[in-house]
PDB file of N, CA and C in Angstrom:
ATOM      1  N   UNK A   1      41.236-236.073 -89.825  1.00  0.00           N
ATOM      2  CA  UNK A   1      40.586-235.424 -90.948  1.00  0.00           C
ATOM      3  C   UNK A   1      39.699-234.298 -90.415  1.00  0.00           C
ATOM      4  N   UNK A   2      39.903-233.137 -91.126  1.00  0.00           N
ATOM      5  CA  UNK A   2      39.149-231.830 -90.431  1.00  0.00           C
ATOM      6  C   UNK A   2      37.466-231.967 -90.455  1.00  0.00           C
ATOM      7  N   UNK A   3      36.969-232.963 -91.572  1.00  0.00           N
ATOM      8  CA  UNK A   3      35.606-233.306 -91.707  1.00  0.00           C
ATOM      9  C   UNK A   3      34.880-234.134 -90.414  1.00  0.00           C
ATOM     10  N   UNK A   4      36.177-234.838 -89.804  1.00  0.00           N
ATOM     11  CA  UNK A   4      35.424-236.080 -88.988  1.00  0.00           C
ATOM     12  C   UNK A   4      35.277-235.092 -87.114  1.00  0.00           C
ATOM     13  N   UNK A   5      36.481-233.612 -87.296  1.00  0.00           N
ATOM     14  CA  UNK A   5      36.296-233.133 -86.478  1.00  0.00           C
ATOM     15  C   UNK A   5      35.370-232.022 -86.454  1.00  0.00           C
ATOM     16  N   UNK A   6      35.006-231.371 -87.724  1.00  0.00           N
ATOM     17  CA  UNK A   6      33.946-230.477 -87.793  1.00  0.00           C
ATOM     18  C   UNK A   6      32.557-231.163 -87.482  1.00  0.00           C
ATOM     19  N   UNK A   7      32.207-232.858 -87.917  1.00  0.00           N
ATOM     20  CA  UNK A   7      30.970-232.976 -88.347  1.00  0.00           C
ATOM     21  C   UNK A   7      30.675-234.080 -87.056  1.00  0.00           C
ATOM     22  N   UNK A   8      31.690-233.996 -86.330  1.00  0.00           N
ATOM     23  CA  UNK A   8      32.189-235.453 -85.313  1.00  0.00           C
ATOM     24  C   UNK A   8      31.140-236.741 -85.397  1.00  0.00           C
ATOM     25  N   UNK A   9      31.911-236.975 -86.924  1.00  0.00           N
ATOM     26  CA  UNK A   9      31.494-238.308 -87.707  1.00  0.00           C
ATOM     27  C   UNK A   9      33.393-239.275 -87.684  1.00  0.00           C
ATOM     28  N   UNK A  10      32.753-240.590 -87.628  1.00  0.00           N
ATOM     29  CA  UNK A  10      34.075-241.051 -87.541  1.00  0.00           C
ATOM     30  C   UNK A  10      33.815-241.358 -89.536  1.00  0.00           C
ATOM     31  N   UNK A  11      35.141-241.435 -89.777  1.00  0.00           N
ATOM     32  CA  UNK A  11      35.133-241.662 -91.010  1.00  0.00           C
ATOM     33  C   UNK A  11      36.237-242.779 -91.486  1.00  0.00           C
ATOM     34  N   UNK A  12      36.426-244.059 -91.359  1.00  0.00           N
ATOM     35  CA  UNK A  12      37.024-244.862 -91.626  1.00  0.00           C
ATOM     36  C   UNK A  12      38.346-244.691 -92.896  1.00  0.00           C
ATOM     37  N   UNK A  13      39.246-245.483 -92.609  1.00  0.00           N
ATOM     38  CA  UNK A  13      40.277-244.592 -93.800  1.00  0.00           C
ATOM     39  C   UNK A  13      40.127-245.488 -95.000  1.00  0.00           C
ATOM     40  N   UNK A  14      39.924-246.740 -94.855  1.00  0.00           N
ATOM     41  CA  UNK A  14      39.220-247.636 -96.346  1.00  0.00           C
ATOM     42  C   UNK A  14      38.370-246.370 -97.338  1.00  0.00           C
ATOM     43  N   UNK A  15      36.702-245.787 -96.406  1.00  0.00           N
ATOM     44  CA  UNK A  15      36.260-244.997 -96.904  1.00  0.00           C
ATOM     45  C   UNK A  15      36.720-243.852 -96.930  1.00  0.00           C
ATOM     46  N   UNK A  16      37.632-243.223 -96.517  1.00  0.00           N
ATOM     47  CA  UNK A  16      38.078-241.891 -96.366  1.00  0.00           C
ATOM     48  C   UNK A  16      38.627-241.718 -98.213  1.00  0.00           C
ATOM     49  N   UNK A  17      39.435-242.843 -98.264  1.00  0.00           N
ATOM     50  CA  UNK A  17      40.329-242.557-100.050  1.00  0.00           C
ATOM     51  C   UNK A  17      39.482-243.115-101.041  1.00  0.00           C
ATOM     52  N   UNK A  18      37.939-243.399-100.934  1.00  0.00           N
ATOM     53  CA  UNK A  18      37.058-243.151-101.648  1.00  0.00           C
ATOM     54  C   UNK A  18      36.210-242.165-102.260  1.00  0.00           C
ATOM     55  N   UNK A  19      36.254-241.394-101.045  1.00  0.00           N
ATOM     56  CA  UNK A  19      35.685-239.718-100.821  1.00  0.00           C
ATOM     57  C   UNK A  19      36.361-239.299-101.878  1.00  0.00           C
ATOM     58  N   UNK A  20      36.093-238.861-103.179  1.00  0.00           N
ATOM     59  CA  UNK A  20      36.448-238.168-104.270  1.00  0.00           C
ATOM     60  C   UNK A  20      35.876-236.710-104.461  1.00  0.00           C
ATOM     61  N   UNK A  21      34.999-236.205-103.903  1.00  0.00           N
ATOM     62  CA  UNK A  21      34.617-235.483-104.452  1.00  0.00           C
ATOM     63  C   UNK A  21      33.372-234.857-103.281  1.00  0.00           C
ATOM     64  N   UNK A  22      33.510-233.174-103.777  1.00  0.00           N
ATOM     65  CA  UNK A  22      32.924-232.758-101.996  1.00  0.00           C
ATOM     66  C   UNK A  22      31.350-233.217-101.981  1.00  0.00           C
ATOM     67  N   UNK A  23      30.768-233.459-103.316  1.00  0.00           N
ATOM     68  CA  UNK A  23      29.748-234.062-103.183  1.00  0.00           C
ATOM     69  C   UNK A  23      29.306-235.354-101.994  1.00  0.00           C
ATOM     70  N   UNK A  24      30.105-236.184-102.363  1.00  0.00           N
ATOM     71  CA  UNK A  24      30.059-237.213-101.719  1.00  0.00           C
ATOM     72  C   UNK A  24      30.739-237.130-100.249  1.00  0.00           C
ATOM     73  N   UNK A  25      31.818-236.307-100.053  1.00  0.00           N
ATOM     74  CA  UNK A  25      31.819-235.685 -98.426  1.00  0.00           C
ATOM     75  C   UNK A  25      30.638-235.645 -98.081  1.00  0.00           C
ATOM     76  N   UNK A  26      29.570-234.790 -98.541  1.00  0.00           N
ATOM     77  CA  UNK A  26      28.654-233.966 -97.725  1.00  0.00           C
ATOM     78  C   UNK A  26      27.695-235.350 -97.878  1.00  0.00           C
ATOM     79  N   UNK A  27      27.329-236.351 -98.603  1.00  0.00           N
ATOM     80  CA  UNK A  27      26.620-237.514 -98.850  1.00  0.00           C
ATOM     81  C   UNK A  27      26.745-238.332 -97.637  1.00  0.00           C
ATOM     82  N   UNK A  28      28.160-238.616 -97.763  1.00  0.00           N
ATOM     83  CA  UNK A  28      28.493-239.399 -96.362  1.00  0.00           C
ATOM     84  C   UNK A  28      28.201-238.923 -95.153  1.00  0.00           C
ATOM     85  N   UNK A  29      28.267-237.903 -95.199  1.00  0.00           N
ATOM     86  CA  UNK A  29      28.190-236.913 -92.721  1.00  0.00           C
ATOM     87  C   UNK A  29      26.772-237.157 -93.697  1.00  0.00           C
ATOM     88  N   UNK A  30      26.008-236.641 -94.239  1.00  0.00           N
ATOM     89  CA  UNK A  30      24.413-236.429 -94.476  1.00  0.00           C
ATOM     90  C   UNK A  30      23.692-238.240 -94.336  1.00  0.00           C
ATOM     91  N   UNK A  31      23.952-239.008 -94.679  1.00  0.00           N
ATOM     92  CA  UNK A  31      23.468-240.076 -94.791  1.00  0.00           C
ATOM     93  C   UNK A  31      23.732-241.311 -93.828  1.00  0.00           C
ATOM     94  N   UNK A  32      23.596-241.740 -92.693  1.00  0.00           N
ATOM     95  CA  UNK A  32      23.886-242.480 -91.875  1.00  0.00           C
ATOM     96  C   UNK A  32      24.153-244.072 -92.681  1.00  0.00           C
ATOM     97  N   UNK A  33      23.743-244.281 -93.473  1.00  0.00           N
ATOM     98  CA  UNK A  33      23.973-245.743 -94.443  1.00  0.00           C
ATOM     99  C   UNK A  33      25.492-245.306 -95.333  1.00  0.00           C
ATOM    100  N   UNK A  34      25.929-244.177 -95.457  1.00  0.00           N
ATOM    101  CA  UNK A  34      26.746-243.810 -96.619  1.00  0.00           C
ATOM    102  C   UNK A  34      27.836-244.797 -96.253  1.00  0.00           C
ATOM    103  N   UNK A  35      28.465-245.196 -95.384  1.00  0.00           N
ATOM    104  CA  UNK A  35      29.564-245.940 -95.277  1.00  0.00           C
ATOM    105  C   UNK A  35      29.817-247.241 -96.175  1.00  0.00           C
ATOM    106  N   UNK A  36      28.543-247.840 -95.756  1.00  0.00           N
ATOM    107  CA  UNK A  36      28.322-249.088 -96.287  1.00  0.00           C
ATOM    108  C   UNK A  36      28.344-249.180 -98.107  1.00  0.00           C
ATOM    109  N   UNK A  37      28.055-247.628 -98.833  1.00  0.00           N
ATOM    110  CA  UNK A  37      27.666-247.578 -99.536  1.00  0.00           C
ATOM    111  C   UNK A  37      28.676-247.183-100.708  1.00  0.00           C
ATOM    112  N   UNK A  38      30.367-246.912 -99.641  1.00  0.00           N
ATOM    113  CA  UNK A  38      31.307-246.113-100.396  1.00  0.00           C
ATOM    114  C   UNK A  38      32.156-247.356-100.348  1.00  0.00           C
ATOM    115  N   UNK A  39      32.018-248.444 -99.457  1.00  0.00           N
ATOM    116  CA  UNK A  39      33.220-249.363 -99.162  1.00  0.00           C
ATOM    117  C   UNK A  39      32.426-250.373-100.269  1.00  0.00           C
ATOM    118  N   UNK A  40      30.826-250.928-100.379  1.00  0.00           N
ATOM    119  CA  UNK A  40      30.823-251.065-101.705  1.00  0.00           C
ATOM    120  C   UNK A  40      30.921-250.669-102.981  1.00  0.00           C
ATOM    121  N   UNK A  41      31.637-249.575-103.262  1.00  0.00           N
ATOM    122  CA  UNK A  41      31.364-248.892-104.262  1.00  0.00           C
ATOM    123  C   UNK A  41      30.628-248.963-105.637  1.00  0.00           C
ATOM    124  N   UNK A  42      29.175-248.447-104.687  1.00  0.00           N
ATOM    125  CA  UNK A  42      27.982-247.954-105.431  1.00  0.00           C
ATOM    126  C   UNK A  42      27.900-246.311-105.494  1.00  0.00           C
ATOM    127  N   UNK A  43      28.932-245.939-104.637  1.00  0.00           N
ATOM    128  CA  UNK A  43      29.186-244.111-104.478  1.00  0.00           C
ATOM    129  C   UNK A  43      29.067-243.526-105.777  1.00  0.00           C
ATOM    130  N   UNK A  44      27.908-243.188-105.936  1.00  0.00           N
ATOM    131  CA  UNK A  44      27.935-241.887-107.085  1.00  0.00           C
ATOM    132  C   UNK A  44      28.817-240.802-106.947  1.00  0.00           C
ATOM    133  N   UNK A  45      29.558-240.119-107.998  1.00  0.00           N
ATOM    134  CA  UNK A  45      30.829-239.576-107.997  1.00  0.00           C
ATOM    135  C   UNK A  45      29.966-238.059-109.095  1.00  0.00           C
TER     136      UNK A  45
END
């Protein structure tokens, strides 16, 4: 994923097809908890 090589964040693929929306791209590399937060989906969209 061009995000995990621009931001060299690993980005799991469970959470990767959660990522809806570039908001929440930039939520996830910005937020070190975001993972936890998309695989529960509490991800604001």
């Amino acid at each position: 994923m061009a995000l995990e090589e621009e931001f060299e964040v690993d980005i799991p693929d469970e959470a990767a097809e959660k990522i809806t929306t570039v908001q929440s791209a930039v939520d996830f590399i910005a937020e070190p908890k975001a993972e936890k937060k998309i695989l529960n989906k509490t991800w604001h969209s």
